[in-house]
C-alpha atoms as a PDB file:
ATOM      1  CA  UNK A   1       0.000   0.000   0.000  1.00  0.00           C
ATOM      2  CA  UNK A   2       1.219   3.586  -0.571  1.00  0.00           C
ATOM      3  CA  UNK A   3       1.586   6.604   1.443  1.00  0.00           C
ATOM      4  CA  UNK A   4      -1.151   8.128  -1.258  1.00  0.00           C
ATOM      5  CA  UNK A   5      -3.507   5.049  -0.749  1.00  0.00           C
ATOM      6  CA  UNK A   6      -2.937   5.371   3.349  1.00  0.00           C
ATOM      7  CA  UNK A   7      -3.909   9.240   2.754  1.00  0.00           C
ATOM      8  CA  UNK A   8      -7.493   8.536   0.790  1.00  0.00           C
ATOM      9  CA  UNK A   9      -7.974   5.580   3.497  1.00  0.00           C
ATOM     10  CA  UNK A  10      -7.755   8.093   5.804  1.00  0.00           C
ATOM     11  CA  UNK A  11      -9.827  10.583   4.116  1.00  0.00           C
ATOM     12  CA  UNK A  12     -12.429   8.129   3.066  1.00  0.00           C
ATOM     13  CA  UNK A  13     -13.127   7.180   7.124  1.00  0.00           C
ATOM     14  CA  UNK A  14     -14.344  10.876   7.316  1.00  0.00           C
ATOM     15  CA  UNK A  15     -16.008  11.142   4.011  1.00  0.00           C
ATOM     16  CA  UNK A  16     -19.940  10.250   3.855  1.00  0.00           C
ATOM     17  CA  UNK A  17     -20.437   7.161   1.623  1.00  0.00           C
ATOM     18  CA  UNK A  18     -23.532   6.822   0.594  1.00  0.00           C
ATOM     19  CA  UNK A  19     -24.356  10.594   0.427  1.00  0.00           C
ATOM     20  CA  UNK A  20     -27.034   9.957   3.510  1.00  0.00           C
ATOM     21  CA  UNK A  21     -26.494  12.120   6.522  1.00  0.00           C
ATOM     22  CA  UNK A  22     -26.717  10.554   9.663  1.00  0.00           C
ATOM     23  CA  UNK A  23     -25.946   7.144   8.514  1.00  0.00           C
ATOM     24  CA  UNK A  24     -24.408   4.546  10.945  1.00  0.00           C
ATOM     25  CA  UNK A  25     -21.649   2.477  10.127  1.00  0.00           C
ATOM     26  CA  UNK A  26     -22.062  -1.386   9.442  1.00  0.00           C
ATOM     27  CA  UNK A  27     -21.152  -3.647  12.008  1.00  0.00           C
ATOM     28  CA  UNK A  28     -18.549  -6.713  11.644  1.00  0.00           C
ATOM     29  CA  UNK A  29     -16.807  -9.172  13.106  1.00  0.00           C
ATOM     30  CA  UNK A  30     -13.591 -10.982  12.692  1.00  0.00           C
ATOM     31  CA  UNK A  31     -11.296 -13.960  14.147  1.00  0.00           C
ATOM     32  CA  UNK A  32      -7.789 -13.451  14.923  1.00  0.00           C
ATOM     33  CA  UNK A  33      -6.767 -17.145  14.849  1.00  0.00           C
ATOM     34  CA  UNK A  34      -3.576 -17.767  16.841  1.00  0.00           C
ATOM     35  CA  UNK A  35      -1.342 -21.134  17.416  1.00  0.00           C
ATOM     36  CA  UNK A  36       1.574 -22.231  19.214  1.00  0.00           C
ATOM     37  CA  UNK A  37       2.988 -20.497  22.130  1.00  0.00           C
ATOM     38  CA  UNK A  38       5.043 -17.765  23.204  1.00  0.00           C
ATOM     39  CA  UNK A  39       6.532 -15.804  21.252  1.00  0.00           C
ATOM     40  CA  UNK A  40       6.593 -18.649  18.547  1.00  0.00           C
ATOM     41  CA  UNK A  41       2.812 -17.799  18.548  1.00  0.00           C
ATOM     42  CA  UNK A  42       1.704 -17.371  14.532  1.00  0.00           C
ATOM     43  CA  UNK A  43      -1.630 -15.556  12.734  1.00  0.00           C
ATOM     44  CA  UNK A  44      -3.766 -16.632  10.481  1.00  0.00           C
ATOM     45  CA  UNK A  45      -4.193 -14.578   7.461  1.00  0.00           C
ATOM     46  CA  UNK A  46      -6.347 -14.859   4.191  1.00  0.00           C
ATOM     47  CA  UNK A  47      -6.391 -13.161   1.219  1.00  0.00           C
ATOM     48  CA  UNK A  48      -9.143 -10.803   0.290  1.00  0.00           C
ATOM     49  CA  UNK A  49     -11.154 -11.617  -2.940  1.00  0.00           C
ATOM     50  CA  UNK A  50     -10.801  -8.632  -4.399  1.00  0.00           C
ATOM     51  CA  UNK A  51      -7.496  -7.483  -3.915  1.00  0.00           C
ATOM     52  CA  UNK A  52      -5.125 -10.279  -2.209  1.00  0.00           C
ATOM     53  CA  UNK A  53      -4.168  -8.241   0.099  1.00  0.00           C
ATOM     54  CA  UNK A  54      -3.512  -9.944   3.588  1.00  0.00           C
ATOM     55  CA  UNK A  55      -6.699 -10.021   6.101  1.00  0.00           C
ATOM     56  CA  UNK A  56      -7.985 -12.066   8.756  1.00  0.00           C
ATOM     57  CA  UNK A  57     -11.387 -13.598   8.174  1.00  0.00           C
ATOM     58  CA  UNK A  58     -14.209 -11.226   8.489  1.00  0.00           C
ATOM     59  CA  UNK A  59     -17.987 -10.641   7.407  1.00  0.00           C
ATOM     60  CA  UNK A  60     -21.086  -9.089   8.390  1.00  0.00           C
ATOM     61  CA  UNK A  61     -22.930 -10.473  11.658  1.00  0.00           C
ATOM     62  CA  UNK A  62     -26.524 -12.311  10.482  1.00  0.00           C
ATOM     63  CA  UNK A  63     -29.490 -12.124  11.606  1.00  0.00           C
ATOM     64  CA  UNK A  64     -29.453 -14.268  15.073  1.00  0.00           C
ATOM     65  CA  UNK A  65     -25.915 -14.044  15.315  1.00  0.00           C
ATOM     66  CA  UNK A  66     -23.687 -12.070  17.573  1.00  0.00           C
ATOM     67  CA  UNK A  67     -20.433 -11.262  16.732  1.00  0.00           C
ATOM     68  CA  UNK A  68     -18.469 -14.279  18.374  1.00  0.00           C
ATOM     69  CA  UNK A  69     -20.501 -16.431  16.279  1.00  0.00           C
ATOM     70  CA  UNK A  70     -20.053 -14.494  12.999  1.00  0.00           C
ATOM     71  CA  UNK A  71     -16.568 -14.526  13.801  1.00  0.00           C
ATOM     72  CA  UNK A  72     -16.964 -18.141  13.903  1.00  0.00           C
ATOM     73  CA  UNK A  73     -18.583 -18.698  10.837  1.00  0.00           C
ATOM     74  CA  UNK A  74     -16.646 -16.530   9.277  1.00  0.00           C
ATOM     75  CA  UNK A  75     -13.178 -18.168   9.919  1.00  0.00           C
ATOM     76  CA  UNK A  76     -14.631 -21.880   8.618  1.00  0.00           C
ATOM     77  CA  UNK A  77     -16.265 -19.808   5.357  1.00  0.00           C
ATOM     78  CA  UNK A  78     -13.193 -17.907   4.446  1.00  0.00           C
ATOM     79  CA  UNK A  79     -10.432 -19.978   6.196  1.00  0.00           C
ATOM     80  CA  UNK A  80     -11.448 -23.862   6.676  1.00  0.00           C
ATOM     81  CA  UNK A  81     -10.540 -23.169  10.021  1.00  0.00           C
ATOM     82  CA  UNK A  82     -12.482 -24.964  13.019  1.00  0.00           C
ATOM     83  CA  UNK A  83     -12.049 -22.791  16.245  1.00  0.00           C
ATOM     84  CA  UNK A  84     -13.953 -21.008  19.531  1.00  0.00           C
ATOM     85  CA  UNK A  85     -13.703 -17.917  20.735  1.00  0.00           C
ATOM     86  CA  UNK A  86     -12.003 -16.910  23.688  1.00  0.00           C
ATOM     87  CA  UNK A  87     -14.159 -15.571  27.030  1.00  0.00           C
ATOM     88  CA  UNK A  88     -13.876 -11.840  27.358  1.00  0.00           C
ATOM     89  CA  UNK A  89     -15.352 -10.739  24.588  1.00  0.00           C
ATOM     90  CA  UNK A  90     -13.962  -8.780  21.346  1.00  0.00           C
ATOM     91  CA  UNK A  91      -9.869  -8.250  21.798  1.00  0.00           C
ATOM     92  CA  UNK A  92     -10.702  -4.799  20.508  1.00  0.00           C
ATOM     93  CA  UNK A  93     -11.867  -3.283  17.179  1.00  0.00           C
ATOM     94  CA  UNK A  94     -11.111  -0.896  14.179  1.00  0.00           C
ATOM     95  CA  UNK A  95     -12.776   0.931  11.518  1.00  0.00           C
ATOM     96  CA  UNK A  96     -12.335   0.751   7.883  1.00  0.00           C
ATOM     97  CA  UNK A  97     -13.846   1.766   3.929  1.00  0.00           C
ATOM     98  CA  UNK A  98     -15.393  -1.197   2.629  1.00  0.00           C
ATOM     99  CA  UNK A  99     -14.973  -0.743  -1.166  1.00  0.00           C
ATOM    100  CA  UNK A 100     -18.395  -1.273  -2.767  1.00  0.00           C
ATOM    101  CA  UNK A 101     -18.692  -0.380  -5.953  1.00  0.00           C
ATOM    102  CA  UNK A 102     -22.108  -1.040  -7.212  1.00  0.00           C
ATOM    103  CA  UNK A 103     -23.727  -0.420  -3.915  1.00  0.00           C
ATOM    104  CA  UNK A 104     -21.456   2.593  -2.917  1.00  0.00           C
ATOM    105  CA  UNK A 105     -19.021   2.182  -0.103  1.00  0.00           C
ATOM    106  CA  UNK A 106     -19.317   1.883   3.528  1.00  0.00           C
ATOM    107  CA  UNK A 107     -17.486   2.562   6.825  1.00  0.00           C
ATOM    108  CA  UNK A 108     -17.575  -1.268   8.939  1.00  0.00           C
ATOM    109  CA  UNK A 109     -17.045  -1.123  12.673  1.00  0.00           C
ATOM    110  CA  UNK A 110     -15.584  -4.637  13.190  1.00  0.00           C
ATOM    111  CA  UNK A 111     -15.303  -6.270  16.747  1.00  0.00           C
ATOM    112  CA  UNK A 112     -12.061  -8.687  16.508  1.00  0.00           C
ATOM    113  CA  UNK A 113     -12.734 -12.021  18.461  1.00  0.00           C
ATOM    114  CA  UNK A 114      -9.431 -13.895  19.957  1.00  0.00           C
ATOM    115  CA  UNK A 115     -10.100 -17.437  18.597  1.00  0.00           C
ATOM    116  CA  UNK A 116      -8.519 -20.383  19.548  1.00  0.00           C
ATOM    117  CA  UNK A 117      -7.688 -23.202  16.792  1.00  0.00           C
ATOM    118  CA  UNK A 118      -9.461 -26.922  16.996  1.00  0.00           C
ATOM    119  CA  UNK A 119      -8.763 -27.914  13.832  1.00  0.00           C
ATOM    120  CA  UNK A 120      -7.830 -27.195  10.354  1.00  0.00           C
ATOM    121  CA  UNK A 121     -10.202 -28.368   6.905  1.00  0.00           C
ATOM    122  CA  UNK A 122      -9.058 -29.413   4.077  1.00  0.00           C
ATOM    123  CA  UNK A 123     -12.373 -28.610   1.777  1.00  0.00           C
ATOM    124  CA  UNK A 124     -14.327 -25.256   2.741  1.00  0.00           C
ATOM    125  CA  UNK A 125     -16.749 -22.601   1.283  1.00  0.00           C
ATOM    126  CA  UNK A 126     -13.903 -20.040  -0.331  1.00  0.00           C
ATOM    127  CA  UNK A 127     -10.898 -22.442  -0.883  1.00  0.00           C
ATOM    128  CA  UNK A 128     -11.009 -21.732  -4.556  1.00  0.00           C
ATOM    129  CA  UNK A 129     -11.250 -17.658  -3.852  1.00  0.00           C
ATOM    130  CA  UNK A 130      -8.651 -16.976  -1.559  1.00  0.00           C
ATOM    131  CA  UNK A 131      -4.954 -18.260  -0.065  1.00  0.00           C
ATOM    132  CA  UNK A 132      -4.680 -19.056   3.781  1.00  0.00           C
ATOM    133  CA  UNK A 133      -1.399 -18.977   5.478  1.00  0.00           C
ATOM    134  CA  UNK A 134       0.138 -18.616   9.271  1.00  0.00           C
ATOM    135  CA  UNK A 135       2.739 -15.988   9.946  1.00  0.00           C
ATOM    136  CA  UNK A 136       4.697 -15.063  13.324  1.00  0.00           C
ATOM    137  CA  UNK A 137       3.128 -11.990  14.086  1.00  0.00           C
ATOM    138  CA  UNK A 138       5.576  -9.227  13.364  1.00  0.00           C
ATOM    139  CA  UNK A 139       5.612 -10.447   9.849  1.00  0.00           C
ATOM    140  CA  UNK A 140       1.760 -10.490  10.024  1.00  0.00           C
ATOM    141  CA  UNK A 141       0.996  -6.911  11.499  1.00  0.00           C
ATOM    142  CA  UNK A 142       3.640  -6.014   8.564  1.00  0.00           C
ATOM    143  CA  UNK A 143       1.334  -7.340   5.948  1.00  0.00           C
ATOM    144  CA  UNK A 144      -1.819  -6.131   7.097  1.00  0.00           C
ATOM    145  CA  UNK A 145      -3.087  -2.751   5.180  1.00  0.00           C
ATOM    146  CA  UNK A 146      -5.488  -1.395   7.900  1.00  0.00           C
ATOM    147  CA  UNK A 147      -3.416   0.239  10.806  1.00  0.00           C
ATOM    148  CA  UNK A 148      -6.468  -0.167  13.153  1.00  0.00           C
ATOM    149  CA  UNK A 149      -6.192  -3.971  12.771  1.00  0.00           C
ATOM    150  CA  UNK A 150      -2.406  -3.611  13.316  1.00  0.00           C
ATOM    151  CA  UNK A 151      -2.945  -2.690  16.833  1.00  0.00           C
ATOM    152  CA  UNK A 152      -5.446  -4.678  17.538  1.00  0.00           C
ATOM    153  CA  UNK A 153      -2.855  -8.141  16.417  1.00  0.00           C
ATOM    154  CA  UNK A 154      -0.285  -6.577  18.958  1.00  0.00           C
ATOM    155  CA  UNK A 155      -2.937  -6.499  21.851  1.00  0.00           C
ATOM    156  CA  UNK A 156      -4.186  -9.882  21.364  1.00  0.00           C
ATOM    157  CA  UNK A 157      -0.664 -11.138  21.195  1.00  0.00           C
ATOM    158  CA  UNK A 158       0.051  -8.858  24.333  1.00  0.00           C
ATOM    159  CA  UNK A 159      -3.329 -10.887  25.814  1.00  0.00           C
ATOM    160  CA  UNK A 160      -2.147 -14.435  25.077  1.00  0.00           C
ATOM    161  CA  UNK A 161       1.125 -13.913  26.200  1.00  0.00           C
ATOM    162  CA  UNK A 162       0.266 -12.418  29.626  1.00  0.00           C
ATOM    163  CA  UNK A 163      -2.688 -15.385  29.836  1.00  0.00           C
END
């Protein structure tokens, strides 16, 4: 990402985006997936769709859902991942520009949900539509495009680690 793509990210959280006044941002949730221990301790993350640019899973929260169960779903739809959630609720969240382009875009709220890994699929919904891959988590808060995220990776690592 460049410094000129970092600038209109910026921009674009304070910009309206749908031209309605008043309008609320969308809500999300997400799964930071950790394994091992320590500081040997890797990330999951996924490629979005769009762009392949490094993400952990993430989606809108359903109807009957909260967001540690979107977060859930989420992470086996995107990820093939089998996990739960940690107790405490969301590790924290962050705020980004969701690029829409036929609907116009929109600014997501997204809780991030410390999840802990069961198991790992082999077959899952969007295997074909993106890559999945663990990193040690320097190298993954250095991939990740949204700085809000980036802080969030360091305080759930800061949470394991002290748990």
């Amino acid at each position: 990402m460049t410094a000129f793509d970092r600038i209109r990210q910026l921009l674009d959280l304070f910009r309206n985006p749908d031209g309605h006044a008043g309008r609320k941002p969308k809500r999300q949730a997400a799964a930071a997936v950790f394994r091992g221990s320590g500081d040997g301790r890797e990330l999951l993350l996924i490629t979005s769709r769009d762009t392949g640019r490094w993400i952990v899973p993430k989606g809108w929260i359903e109807k009957g859902e909260d967001g540690a169960a979107a977060a859930i779903r989420e992470t086996w739809e995107e990820a093939g991942l089998i996990g739960e959630v940690l107790p405490g609720g969301p590790v924290g969240h962050y705020r980004y520009v969701k690029q829409r382009p036929r609907r116009g875009d929109a600014i997501c709220d997204v809780d991030v949900y410390l999840v802990r890994l069961i198991e790992e699929g082999s077959n899952w919904p969007e295997k074909g539509q993106r890559r999945r891959k663990w990193f040690p988590v320097a190298t993954a808060i250095g991939l990740v495009g949204e700085e809000g995220l980036k802080d969030v990776i360091r305080d759930g690592f800061l949470y394991l680690k002290a748990a």
